[in-house]
ModelCIF file with pLDDT and N, C-alpha, C, O atoms, coordinates in Angstrom:
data_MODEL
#
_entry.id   MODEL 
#
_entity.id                         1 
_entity.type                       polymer 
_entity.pdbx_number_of_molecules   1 
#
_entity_poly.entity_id                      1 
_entity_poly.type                           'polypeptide(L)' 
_entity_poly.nstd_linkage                   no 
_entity_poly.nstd_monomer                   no 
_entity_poly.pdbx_seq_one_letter_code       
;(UNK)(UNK)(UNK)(UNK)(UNK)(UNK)(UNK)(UNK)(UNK)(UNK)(UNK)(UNK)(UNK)(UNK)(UNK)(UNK)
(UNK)(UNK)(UNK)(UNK)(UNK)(UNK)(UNK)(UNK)(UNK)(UNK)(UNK)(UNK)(UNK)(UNK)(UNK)(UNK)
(UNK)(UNK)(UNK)(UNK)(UNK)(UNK)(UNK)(UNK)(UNK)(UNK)(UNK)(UNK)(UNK)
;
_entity_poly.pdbx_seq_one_letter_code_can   XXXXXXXXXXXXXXXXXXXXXXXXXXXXXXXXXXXXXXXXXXXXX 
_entity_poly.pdbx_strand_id                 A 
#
loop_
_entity_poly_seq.entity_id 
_entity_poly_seq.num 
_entity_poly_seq.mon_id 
_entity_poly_seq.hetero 
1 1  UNK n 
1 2  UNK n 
1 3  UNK n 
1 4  UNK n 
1 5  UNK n 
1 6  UNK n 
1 7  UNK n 
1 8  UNK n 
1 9  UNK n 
1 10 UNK n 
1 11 UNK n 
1 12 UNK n 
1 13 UNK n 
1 14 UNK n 
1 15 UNK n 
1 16 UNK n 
1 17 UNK n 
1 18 UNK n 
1 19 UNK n 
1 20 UNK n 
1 21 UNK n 
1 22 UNK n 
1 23 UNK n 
1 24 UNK n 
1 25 UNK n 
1 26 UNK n 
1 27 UNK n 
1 28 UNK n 
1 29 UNK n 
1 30 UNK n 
1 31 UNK n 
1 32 UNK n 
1 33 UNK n 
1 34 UNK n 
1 35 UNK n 
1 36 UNK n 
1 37 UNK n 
1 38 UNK n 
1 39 UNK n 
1 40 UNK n 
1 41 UNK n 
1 42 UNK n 
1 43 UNK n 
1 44 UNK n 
1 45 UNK n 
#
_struct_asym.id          A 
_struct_asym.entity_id   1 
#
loop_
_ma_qa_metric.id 
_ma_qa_metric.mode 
_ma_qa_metric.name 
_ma_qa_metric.software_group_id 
_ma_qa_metric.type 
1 global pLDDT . pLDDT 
2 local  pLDDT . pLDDT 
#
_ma_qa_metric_global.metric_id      1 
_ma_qa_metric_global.metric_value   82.02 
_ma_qa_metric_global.model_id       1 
_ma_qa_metric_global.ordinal_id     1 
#
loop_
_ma_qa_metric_local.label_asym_id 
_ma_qa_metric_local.label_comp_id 
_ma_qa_metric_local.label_seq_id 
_ma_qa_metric_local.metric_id 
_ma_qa_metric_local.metric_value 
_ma_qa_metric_local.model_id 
_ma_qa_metric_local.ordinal_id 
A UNK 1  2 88.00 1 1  
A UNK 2  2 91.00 1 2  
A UNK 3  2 92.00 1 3  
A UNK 4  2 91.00 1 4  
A UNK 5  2 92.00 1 5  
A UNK 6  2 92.00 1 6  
A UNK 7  2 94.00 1 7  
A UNK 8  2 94.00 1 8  
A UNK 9  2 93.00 1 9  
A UNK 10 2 93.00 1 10 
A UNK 11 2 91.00 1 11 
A UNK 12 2 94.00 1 12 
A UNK 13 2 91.00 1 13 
A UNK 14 2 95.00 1 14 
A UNK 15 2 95.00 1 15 
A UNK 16 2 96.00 1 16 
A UNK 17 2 94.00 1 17 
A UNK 18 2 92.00 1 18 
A UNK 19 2 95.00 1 19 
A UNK 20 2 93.00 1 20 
A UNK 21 2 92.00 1 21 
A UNK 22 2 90.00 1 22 
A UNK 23 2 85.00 1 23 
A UNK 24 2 78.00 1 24 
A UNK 25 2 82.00 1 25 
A UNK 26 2 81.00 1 26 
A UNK 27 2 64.00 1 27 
A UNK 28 2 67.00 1 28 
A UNK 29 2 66.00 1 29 
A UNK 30 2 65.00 1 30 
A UNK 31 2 63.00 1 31 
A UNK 32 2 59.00 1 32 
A UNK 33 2 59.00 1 33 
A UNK 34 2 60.00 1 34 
A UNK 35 2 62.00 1 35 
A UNK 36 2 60.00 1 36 
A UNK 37 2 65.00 1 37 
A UNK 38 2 71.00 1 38 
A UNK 39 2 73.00 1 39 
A UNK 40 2 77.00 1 40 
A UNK 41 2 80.00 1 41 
A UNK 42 2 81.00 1 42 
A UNK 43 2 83.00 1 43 
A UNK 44 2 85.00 1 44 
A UNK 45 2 87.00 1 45 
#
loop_
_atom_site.group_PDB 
_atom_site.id 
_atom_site.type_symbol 
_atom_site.label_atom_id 
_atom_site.label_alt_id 
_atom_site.label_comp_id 
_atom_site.label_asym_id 
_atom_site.label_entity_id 
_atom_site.label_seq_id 
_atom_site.pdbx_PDB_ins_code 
_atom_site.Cartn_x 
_atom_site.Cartn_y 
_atom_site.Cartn_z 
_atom_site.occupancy 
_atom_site.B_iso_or_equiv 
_atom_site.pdbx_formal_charge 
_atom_site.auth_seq_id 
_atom_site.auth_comp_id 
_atom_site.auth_asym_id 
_atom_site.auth_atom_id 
_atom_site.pdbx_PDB_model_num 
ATOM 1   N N  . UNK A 1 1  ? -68.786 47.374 43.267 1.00 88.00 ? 1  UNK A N  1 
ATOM 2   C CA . UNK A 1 1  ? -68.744 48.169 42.044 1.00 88.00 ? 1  UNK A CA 1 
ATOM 3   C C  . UNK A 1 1  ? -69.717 47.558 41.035 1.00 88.00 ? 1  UNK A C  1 
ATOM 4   O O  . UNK A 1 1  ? -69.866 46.342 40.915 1.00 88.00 ? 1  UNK A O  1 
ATOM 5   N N  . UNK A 1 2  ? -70.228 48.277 40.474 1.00 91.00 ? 2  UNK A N  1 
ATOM 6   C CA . UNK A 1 2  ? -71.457 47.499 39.597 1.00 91.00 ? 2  UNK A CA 1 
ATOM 7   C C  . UNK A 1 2  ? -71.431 48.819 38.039 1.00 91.00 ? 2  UNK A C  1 
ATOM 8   O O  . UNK A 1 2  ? -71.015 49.970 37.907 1.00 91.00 ? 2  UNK A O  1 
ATOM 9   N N  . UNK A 1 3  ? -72.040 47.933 37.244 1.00 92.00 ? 3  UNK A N  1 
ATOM 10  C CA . UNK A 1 3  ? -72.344 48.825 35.878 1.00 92.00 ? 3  UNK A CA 1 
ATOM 11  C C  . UNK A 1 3  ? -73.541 49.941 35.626 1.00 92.00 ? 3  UNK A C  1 
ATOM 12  O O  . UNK A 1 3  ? -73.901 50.548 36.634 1.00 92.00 ? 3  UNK A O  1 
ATOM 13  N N  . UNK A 1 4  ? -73.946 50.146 34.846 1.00 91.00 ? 4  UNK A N  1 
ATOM 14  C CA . UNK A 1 4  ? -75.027 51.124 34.616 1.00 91.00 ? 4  UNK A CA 1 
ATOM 15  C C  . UNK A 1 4  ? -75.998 50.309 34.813 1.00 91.00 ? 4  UNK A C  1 
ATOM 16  O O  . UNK A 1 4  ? -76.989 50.874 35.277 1.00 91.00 ? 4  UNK A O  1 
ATOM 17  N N  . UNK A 1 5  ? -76.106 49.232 34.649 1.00 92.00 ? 5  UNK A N  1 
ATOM 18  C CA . UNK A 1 5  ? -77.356 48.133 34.927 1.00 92.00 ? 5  UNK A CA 1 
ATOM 19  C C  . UNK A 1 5  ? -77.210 47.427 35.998 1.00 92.00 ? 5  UNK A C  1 
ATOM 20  O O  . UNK A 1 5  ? -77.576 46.258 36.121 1.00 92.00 ? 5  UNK A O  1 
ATOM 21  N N  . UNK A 1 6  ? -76.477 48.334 37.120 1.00 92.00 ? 6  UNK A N  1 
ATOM 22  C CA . UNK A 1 6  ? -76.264 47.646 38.761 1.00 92.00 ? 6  UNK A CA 1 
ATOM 23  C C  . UNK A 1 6  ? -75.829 46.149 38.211 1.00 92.00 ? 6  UNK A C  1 
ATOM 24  O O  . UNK A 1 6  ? -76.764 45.360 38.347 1.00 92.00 ? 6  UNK A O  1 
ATOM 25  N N  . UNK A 1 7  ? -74.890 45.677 37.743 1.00 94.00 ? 7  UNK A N  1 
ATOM 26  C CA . UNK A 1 7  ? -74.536 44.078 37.701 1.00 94.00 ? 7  UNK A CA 1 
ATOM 27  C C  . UNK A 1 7  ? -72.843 44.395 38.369 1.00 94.00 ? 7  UNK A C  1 
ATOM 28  O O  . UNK A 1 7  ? -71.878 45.154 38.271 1.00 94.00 ? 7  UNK A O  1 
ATOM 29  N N  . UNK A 1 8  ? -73.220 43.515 38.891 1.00 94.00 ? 8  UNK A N  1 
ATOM 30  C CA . UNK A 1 8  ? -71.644 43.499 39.853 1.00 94.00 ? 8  UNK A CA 1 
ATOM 31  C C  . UNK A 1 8  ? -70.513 43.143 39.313 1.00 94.00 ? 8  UNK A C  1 
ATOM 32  O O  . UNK A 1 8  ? -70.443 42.038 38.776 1.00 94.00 ? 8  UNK A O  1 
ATOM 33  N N  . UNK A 1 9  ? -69.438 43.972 39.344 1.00 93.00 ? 9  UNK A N  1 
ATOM 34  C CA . UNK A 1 9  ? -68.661 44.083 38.377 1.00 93.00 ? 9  UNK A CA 1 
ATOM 35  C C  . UNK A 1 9  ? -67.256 42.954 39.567 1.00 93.00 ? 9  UNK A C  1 
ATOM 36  O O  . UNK A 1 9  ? -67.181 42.679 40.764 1.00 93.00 ? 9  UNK A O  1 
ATOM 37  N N  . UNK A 1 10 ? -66.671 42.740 38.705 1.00 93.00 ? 10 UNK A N  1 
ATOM 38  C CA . UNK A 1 10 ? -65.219 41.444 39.491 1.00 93.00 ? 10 UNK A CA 1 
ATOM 39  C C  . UNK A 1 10 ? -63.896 42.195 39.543 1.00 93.00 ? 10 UNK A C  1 
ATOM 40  O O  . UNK A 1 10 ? -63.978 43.375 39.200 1.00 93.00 ? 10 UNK A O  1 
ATOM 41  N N  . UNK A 1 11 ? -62.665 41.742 39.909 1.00 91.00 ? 11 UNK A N  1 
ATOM 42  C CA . UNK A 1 11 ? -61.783 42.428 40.241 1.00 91.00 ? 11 UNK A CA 1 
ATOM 43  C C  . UNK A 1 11 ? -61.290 43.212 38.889 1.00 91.00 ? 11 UNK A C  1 
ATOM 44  O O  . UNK A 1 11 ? -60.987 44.404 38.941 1.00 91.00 ? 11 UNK A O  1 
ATOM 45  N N  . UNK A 1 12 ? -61.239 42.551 37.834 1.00 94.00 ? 12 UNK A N  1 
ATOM 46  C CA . UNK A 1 12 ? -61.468 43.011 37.124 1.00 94.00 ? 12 UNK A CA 1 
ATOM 47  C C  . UNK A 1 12 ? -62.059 43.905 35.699 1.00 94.00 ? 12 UNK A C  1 
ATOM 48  O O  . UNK A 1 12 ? -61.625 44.067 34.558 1.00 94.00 ? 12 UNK A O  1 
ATOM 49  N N  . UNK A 1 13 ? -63.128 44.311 36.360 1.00 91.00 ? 13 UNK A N  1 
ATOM 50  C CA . UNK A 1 13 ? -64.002 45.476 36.206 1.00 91.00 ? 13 UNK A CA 1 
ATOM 51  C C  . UNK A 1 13 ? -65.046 44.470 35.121 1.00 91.00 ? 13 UNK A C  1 
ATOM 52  O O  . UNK A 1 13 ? -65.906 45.021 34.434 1.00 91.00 ? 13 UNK A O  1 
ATOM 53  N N  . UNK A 1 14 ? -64.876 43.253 35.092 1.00 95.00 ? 14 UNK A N  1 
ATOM 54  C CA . UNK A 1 14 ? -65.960 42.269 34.260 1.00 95.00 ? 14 UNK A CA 1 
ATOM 55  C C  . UNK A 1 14 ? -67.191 42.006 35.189 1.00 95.00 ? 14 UNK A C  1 
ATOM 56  O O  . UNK A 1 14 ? -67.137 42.033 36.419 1.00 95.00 ? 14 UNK A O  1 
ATOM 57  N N  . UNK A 1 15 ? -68.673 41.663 34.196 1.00 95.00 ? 15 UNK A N  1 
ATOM 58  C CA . UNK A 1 15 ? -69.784 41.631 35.073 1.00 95.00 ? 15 UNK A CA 1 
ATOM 59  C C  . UNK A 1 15 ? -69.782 40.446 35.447 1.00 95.00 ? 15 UNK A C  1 
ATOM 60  O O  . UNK A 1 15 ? -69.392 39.545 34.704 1.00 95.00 ? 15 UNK A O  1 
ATOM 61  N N  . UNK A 1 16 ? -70.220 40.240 36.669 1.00 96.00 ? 16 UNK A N  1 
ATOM 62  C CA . UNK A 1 16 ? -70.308 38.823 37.227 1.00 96.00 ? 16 UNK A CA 1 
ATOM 63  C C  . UNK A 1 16 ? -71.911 38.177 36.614 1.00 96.00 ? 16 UNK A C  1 
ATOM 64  O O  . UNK A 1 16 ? -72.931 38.801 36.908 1.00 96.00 ? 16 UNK A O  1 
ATOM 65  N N  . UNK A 1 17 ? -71.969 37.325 36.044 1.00 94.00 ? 17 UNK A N  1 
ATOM 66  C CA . UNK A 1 17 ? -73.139 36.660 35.415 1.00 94.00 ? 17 UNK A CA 1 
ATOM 67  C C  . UNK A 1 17 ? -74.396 36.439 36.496 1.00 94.00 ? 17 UNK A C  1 
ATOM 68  O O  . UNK A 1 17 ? -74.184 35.709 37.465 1.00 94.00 ? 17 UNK A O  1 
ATOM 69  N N  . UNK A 1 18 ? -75.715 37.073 36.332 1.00 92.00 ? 18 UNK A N  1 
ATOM 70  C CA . UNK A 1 18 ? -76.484 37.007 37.144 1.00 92.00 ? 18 UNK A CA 1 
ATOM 71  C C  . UNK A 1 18 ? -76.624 37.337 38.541 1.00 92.00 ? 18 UNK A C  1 
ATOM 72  O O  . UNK A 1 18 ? -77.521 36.899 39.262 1.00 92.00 ? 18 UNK A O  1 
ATOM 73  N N  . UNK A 1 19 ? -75.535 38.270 38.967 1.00 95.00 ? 19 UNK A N  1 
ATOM 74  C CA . UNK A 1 19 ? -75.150 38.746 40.021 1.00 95.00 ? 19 UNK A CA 1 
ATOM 75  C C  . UNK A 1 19 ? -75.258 40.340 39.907 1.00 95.00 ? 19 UNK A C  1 
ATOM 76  O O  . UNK A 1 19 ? -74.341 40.969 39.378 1.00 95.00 ? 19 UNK A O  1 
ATOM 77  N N  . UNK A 1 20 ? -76.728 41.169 40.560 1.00 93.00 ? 20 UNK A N  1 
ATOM 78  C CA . UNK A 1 20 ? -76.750 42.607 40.253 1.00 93.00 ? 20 UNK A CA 1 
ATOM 79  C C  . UNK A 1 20 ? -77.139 42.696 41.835 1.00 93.00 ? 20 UNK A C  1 
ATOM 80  O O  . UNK A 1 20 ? -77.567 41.873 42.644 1.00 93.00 ? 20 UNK A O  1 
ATOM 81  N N  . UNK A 1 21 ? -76.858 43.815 41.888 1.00 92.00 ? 21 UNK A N  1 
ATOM 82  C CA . UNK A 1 21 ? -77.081 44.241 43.170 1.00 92.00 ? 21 UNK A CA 1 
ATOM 83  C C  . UNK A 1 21 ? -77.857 46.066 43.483 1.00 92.00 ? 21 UNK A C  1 
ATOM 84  O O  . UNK A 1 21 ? -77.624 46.998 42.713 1.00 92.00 ? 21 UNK A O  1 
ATOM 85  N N  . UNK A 1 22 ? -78.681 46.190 44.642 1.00 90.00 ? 22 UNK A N  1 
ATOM 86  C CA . UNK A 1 22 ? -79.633 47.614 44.574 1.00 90.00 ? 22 UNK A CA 1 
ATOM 87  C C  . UNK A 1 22 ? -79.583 48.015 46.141 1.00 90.00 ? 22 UNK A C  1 
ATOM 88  O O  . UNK A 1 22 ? -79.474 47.128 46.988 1.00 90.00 ? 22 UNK A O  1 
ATOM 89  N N  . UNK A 1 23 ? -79.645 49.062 46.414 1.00 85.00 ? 23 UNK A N  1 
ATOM 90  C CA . UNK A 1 23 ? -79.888 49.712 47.658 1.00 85.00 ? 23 UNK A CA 1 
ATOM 91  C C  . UNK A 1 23 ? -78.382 50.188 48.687 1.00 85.00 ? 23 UNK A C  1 
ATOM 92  O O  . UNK A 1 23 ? -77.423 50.697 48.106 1.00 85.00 ? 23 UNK A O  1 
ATOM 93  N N  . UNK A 1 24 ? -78.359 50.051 49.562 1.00 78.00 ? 24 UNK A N  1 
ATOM 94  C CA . UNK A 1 24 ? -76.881 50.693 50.275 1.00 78.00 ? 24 UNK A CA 1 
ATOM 95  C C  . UNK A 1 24 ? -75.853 49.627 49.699 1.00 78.00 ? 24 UNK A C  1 
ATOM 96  O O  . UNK A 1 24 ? -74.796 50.216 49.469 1.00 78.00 ? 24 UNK A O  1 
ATOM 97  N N  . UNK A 1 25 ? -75.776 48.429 49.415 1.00 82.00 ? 25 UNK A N  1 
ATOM 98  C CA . UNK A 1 25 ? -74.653 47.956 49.117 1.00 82.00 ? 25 UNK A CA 1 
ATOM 99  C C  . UNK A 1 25 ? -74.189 48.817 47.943 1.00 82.00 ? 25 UNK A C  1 
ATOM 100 O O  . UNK A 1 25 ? -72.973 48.640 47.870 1.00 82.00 ? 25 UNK A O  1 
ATOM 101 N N  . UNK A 1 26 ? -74.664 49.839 46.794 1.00 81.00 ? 26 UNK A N  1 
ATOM 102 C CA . UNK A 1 26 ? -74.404 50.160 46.127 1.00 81.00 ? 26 UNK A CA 1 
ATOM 103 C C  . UNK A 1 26 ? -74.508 51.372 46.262 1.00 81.00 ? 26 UNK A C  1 
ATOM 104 O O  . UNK A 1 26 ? -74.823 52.091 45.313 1.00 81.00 ? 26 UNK A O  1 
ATOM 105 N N  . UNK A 1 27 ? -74.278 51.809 47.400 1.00 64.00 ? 27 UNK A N  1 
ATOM 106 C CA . UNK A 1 27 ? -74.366 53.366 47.220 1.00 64.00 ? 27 UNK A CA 1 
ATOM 107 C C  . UNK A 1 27 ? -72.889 54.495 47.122 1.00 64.00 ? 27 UNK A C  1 
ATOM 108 O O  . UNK A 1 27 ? -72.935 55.599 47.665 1.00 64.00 ? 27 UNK A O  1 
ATOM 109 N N  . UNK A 1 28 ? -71.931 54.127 46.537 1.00 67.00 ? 28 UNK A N  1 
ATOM 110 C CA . UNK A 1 28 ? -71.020 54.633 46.887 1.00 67.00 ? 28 UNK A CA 1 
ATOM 111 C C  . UNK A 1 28 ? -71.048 55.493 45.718 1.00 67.00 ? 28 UNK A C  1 
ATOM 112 O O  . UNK A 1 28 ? -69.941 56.005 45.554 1.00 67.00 ? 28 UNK A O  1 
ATOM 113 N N  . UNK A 1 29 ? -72.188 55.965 44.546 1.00 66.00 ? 29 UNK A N  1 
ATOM 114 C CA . UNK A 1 29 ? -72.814 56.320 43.615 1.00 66.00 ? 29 UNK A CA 1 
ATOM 115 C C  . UNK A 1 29 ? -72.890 57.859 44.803 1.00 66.00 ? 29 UNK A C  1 
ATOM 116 O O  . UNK A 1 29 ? -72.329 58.871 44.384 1.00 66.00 ? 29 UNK A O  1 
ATOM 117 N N  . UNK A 1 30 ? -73.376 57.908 45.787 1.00 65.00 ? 30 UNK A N  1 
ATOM 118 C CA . UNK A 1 30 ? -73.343 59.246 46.389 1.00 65.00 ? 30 UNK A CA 1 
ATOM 119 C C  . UNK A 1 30 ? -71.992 59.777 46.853 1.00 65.00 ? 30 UNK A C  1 
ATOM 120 O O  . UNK A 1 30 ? -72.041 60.391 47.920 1.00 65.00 ? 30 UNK A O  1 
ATOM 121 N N  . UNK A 1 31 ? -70.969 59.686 46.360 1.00 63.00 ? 31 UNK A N  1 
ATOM 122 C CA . UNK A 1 31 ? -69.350 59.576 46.898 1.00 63.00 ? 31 UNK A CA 1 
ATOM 123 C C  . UNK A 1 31 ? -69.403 59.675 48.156 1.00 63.00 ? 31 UNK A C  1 
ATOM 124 O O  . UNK A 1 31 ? -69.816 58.669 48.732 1.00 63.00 ? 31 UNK A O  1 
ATOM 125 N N  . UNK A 1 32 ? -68.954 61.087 49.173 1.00 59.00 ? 32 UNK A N  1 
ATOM 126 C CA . UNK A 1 32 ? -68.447 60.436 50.143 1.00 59.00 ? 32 UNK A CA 1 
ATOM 127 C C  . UNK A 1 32 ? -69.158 60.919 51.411 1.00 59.00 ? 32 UNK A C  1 
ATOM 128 O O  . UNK A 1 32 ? -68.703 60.930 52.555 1.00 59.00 ? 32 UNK A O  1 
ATOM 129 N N  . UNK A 1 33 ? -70.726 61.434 50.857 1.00 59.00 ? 33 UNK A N  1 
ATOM 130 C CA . UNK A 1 33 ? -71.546 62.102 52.065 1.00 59.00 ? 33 UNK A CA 1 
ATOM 131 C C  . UNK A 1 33 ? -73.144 61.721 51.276 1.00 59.00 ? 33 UNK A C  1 
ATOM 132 O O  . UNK A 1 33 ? -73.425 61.566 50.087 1.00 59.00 ? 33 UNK A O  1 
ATOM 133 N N  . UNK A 1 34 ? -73.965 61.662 52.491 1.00 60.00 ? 34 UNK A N  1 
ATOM 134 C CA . UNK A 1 34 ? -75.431 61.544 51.916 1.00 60.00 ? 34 UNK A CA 1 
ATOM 135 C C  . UNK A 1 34 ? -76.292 62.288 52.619 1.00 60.00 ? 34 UNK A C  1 
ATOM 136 O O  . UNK A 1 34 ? -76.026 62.576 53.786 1.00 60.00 ? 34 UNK A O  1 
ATOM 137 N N  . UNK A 1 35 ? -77.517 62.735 51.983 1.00 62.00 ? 35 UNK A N  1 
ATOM 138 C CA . UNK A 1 35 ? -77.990 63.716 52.613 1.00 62.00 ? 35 UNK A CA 1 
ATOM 139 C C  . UNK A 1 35 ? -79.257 62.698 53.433 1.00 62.00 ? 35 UNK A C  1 
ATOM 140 O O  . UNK A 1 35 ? -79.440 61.493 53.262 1.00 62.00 ? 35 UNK A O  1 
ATOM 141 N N  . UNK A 1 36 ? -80.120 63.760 54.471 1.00 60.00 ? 36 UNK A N  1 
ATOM 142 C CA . UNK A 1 36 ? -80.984 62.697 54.643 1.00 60.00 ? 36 UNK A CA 1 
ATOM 143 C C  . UNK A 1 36 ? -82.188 62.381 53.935 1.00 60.00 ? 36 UNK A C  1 
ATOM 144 O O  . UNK A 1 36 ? -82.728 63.346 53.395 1.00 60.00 ? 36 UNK A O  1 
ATOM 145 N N  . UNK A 1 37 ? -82.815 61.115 53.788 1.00 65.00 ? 37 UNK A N  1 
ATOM 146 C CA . UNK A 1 37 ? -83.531 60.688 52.719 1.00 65.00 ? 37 UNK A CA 1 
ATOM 147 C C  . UNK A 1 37 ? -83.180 59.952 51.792 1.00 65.00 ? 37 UNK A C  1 
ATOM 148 O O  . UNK A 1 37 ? -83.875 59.011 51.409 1.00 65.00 ? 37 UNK A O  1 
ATOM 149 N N  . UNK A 1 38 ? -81.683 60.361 51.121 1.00 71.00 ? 38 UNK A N  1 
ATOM 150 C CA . UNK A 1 38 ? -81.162 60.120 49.983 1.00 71.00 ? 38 UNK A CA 1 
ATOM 151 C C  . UNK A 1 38 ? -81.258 58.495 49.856 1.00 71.00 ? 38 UNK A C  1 
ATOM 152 O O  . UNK A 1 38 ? -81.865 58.031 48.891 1.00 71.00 ? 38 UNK A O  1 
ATOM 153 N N  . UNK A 1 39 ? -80.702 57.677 50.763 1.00 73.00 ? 39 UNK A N  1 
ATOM 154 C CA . UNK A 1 39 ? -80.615 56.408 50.651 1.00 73.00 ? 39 UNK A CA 1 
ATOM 155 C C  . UNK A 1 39 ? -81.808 55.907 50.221 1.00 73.00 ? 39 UNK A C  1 
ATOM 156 O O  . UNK A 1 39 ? -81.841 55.269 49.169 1.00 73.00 ? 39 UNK A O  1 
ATOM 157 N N  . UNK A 1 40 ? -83.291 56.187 51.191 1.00 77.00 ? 40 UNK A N  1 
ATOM 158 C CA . UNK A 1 40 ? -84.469 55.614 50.470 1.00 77.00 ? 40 UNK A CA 1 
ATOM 159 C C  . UNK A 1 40 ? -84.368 55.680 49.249 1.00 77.00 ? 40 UNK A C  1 
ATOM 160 O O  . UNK A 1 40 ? -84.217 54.696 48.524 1.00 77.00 ? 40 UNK A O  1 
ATOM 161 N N  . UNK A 1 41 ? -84.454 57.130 48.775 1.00 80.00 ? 41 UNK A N  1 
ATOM 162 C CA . UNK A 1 41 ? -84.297 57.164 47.212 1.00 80.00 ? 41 UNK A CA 1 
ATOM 163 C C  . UNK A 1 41 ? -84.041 56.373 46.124 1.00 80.00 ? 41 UNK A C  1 
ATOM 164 O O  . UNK A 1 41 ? -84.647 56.096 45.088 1.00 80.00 ? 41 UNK A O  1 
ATOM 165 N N  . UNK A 1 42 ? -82.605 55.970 46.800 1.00 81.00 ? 42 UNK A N  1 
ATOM 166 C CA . UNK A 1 42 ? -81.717 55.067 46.431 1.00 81.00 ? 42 UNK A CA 1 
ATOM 167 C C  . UNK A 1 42 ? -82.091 54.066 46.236 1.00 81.00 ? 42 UNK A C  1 
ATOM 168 O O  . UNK A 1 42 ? -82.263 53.546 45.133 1.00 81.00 ? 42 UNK A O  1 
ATOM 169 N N  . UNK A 1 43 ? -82.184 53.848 46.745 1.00 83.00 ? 43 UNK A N  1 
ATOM 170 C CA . UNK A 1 43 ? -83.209 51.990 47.702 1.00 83.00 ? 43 UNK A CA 1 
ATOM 171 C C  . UNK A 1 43 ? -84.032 51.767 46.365 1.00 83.00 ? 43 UNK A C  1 
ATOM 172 O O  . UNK A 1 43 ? -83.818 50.838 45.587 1.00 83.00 ? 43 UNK A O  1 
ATOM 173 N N  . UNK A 1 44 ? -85.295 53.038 46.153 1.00 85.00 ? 44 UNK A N  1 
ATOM 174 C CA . UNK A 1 44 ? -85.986 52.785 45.310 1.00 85.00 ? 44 UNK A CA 1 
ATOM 175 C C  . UNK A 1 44 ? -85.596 52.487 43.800 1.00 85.00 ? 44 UNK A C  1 
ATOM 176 O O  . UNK A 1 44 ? -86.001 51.564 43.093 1.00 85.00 ? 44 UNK A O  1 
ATOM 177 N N  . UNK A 1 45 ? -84.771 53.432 43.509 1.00 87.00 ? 45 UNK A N  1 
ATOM 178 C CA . UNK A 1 45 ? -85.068 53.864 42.148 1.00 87.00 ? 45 UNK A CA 1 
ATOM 179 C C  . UNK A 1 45 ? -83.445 52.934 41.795 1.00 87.00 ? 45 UNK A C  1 
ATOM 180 O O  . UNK A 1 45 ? -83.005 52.875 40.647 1.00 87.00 ? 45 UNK A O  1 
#
């Protein structure tokens, strides 16, 4: 789980200091289907 600025958020929804994260570990931003392509996208931006 991460914030608007991808920083990885802790059990309790606090940012973990210097800890952000980008690409499929964070994709659950597409809920519960992806189309194809989408992930690159992702990846990138």
């Amino acid at each position: 789980i991460v914030d608007e600025n991808l920083q990885v958020l802790n059990q309790e929804g606090k940012p973990i200091p210097g800890l952000y994260a980008a690409g499929e570990i964070v994709n659950a931003v597409h809920g519960d289907d992806s189309s194809p392509g989408m992930n690159v996208a992702w990846g990138f931006t």
